[in-house]
Protein backbone atom coordinates (compact mmCIF):
# COMPACT_ATOMS: atom_id res chain seq x y z
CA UNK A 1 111.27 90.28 116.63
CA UNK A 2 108.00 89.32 116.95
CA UNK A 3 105.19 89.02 114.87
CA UNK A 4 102.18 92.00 115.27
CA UNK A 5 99.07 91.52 114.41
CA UNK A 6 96.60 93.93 111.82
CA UNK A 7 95.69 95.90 114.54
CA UNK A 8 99.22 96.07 115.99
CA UNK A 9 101.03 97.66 113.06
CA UNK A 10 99.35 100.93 113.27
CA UNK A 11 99.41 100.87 117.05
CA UNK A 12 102.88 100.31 116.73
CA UNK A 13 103.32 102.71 113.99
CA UNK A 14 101.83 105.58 115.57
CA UNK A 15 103.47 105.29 118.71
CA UNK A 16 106.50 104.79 117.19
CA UNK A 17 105.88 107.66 114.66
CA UNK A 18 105.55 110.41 117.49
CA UNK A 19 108.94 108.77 119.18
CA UNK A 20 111.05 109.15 116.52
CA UNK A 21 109.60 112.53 115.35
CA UNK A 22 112.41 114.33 116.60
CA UNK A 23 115.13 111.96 115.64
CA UNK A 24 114.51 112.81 112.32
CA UNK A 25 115.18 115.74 110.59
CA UNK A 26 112.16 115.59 108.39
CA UNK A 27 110.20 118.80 106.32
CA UNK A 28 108.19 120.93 108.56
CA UNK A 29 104.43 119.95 109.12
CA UNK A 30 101.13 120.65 110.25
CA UNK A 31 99.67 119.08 113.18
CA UNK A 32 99.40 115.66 112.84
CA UNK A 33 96.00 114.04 111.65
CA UNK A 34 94.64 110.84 111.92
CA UNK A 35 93.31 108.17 109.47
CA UNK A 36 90.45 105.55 110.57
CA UNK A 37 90.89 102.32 108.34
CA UNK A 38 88.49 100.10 107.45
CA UNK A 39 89.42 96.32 108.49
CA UNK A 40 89.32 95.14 105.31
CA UNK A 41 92.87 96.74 104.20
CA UNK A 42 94.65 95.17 107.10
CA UNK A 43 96.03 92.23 105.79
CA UNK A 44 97.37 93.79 102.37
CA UNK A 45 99.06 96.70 104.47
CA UNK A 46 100.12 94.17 106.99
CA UNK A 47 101.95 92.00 104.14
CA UNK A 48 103.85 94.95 103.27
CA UNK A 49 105.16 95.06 106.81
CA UNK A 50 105.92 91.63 107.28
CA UNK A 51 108.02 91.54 104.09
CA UNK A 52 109.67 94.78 104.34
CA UNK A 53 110.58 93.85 107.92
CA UNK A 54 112.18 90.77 107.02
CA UNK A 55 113.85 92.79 104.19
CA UNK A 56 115.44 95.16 105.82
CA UNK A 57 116.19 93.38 109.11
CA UNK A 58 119.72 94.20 109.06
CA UNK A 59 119.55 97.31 107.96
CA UNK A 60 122.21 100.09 108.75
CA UNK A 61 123.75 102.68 106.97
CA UNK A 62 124.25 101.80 103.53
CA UNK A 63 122.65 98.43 103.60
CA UNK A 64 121.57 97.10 100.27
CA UNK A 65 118.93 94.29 100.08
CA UNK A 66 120.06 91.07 98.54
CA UNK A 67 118.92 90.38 94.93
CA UNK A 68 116.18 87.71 96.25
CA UNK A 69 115.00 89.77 99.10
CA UNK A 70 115.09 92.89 96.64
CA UNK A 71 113.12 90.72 94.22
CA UNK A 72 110.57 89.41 96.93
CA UNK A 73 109.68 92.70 97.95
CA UNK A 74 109.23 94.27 94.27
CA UNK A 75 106.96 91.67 93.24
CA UNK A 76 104.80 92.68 96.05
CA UNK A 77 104.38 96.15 95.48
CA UNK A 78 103.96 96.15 91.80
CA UNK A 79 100.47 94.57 92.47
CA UNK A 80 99.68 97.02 95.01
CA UNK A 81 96.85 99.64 94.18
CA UNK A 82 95.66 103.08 95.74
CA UNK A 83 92.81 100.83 97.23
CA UNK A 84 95.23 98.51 99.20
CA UNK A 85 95.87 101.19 101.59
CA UNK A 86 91.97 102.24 102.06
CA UNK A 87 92.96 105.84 100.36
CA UNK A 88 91.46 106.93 97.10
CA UNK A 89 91.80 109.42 94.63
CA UNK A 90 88.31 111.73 95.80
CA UNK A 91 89.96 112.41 98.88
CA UNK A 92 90.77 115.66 100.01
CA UNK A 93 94.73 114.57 100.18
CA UNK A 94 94.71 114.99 96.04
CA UNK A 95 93.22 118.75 95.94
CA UNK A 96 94.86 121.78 96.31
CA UNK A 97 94.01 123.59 99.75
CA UNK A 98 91.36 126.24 99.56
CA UNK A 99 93.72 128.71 99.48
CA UNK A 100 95.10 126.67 96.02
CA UNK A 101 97.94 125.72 97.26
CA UNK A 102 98.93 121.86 95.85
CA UNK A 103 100.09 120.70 99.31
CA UNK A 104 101.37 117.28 99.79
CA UNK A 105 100.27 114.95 102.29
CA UNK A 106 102.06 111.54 103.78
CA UNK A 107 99.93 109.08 105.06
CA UNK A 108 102.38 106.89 107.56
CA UNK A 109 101.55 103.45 107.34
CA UNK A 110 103.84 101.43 109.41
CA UNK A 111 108.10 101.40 110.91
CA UNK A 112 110.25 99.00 112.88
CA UNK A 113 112.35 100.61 114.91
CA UNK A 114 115.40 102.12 113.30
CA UNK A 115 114.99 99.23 110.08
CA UNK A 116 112.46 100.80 107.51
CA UNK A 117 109.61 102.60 107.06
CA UNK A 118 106.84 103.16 104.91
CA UNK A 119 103.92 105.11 103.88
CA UNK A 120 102.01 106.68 100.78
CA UNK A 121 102.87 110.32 99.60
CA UNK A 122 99.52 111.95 98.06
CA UNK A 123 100.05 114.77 95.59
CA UNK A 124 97.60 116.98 94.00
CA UNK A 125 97.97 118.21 90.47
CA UNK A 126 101.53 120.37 90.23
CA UNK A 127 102.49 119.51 93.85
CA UNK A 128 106.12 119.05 94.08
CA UNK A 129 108.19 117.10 96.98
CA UNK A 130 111.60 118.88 96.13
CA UNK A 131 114.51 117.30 94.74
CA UNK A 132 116.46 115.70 98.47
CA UNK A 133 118.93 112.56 98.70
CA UNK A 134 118.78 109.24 101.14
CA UNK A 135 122.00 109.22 102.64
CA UNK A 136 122.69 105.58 103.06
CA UNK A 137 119.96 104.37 102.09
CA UNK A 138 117.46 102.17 100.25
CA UNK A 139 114.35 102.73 99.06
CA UNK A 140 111.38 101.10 96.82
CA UNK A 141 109.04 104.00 95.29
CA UNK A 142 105.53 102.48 93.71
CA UNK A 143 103.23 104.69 92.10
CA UNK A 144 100.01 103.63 93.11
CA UNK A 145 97.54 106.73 91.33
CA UNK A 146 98.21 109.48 88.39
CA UNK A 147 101.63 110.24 86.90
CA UNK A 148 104.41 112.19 87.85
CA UNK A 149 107.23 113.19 86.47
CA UNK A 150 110.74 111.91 88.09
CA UNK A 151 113.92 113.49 87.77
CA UNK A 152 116.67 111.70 89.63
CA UNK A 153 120.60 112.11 89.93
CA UNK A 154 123.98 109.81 91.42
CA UNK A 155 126.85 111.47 92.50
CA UNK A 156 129.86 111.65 90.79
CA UNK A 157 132.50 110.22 92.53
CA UNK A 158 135.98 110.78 91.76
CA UNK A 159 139.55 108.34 93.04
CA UNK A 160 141.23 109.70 96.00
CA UNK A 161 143.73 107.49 96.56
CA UNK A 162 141.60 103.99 98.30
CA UNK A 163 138.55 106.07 98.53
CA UNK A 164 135.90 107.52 96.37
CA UNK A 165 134.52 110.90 97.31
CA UNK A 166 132.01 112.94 95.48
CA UNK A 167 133.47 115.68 92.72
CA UNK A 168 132.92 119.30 94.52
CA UNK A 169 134.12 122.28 93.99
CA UNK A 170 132.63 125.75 96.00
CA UNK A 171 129.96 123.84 97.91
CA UNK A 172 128.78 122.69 94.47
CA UNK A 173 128.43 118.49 94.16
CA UNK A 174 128.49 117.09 90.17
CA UNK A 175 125.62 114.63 89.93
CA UNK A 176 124.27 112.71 86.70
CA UNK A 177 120.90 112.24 85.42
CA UNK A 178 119.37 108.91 86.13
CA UNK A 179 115.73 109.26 85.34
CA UNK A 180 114.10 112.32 83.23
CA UNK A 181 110.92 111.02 82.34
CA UNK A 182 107.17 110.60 83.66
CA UNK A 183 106.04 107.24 85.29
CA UNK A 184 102.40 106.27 86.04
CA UNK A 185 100.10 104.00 88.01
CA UNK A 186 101.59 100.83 85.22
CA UNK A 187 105.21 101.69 86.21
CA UNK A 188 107.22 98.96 87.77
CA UNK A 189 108.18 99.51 91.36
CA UNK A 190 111.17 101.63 91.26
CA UNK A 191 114.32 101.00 93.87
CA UNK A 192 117.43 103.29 94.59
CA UNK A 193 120.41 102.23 96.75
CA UNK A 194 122.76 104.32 98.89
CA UNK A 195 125.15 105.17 96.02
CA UNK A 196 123.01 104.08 92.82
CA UNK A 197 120.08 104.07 91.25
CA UNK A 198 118.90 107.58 91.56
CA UNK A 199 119.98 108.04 95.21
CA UNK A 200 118.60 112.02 94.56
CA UNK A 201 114.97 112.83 93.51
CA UNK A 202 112.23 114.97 92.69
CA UNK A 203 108.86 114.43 92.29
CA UNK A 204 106.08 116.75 90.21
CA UNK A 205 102.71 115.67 89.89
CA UNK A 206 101.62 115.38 86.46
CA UNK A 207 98.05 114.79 87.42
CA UNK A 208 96.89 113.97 91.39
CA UNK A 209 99.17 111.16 92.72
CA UNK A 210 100.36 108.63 95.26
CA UNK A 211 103.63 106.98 95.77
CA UNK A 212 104.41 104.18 97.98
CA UNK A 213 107.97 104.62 99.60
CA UNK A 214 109.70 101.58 101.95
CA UNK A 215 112.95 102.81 102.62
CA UNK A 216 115.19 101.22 105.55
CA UNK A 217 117.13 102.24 107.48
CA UNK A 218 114.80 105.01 107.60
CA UNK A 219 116.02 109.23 108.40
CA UNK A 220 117.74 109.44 111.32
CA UNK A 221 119.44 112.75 112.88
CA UNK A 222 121.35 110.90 115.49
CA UNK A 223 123.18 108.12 112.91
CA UNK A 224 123.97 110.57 110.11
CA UNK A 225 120.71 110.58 107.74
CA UNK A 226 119.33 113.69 107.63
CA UNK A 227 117.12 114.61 104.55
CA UNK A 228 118.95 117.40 102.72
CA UNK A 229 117.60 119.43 99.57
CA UNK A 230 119.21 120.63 96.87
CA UNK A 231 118.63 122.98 93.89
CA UNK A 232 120.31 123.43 90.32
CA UNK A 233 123.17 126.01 90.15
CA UNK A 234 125.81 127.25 87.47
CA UNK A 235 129.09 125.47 86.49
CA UNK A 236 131.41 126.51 89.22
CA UNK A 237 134.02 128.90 87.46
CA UNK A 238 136.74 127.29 85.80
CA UNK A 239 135.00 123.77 85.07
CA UNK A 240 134.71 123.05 81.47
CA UNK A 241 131.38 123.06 79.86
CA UNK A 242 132.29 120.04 78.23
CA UNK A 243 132.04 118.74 81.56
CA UNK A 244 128.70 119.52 82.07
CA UNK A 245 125.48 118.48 79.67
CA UNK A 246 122.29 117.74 79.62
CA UNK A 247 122.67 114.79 81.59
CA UNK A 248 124.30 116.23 84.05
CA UNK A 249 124.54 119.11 87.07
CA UNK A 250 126.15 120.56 89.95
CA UNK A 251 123.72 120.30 93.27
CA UNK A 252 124.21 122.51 96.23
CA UNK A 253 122.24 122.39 99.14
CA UNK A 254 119.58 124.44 99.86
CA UNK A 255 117.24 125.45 103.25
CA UNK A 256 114.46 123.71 103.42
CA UNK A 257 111.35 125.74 102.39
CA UNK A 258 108.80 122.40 101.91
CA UNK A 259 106.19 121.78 103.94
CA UNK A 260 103.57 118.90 103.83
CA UNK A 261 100.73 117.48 106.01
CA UNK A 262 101.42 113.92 107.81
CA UNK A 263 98.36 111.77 108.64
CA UNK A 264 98.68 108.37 110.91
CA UNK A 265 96.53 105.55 110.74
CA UNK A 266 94.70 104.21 113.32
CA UNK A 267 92.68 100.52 113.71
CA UNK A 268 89.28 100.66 113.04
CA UNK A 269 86.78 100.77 115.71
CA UNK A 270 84.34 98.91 113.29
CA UNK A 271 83.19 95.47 114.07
């Protein structure tokens, strides 16, 4: 594949980005906006690309990175700041609407093709992105502004002869706690893989916030990776409470009620 340039990777983004719209079963949004950058972000955002491209290069369903590719793509993004991406935190993306509502807004950054993705999600004080899974997929989350807090969940998988198949019972999936806990701006990058590592997550904003995601191979309608959401419900009757604590729940999907703004980036038309 070859090589684009600054200017390239948010031609190529945005084209791409309206393409494979309705591929992927993504929340509902408002028309889609547009974000000028200045030139002097390009090469930090393009570095991201270039790395994450060569990360997830073979990407398919339930790809995980090597431990040096993993590795080379971590150390990256734990030096990355809000600034990096020409966004910062007295823009409108970080306060509720006038109507107060917290809304969140993703700023798309860049794609490859079916491969990976990645953008910044901004959150205003209390916004939530509800808690959803990455069905065969990875994905690196960097906070880049504020706090939120995280809660995450694996599925519980149980032996079914050669296979493993998640624990369900009435519609209802078991899942345990991974992560419970608020992470900041200082946080080390965090990465979740298809079947580990917090493959289900929520986010609340503790204060205004941004998070960084490159996930690959991105959500795709067509192969299988739908986003789906999922809420908290009772013990299905007859399981033990001993079976369930506080690190632990049973998920069942739920309809989709989220909605957030998207915004593409453009090149500059500064000299």
């Amino acid at each position: 594949m070859k090589r684009v340039g600054s200017k390239d990777v948010l031609e190529s983004s945005s084209s791409s980005s309206k393409k494979t719209t309705h591929r992927q079963k993504k929340p509902p949004t408002s028309s889609l906006k547009e974000l000028e950058l200045p030139n002097s972000v390009m090469s930090k955002i393009q570095e991201v690309h270039d790395i994450s491209r060569d990360v997830f290069s073979a990407a398919m369903p339930g790809f995980v990175p090597s431990p040096l590719a993993e590795a080379n793509l971590t150390e990256l993004l734990d030096t990355l700041k809000l600034e990096d991406f020409g966004l910062d935190a007295s823009m409108s993306y970080f306060r509720a609407d006038p109507q107060g509502h917290p809304r969140v807004t993703y700023v798309h950054f860049g794609d490859d093709s079916l491969k990976f993705s990645f953008g910044v999600f901004c959150l205003p004080q209390s916004a939530v992105i509800p808690l959803h899974d990455h069905p065969g997929m990875t994905v690196f989350s960097k906070i880049l502004h504020g706090s939120m807090h995280i809660k995450s969940y694996d599925w519980v998988k149980t032996s079914n002869g050669k296979n493993r198949i998640w624990r369900e019972i009435d519609g209802a999936h078991f899942a345990k706690v991974k992560t419970n806990t608020i992470y900041d701006d200082s946080s080390k990058t965090m990465v979740l893989h298809p079947e580990n590592g917090g493959n289900l997550h929520c986010f609340t904003a503790a204060t205004a916030c941004a998070v960084l995601d490159v996930m690959g191979p991105p959500y795709c309608s067509a192969e299988g990776r739908d986003c789906s959401y999922y809420g908290v419900c009772p013990s299905p009757r007859g399981v033990s409470r001993r079976i369930t604590d506080e690190l632990s729940d049973w998920l069942k999907i739920e309809r989709c009620t989220f909605k957030m703004n998207t915004v593409l980036v453009k090149p500059s038309t500064m000299t």
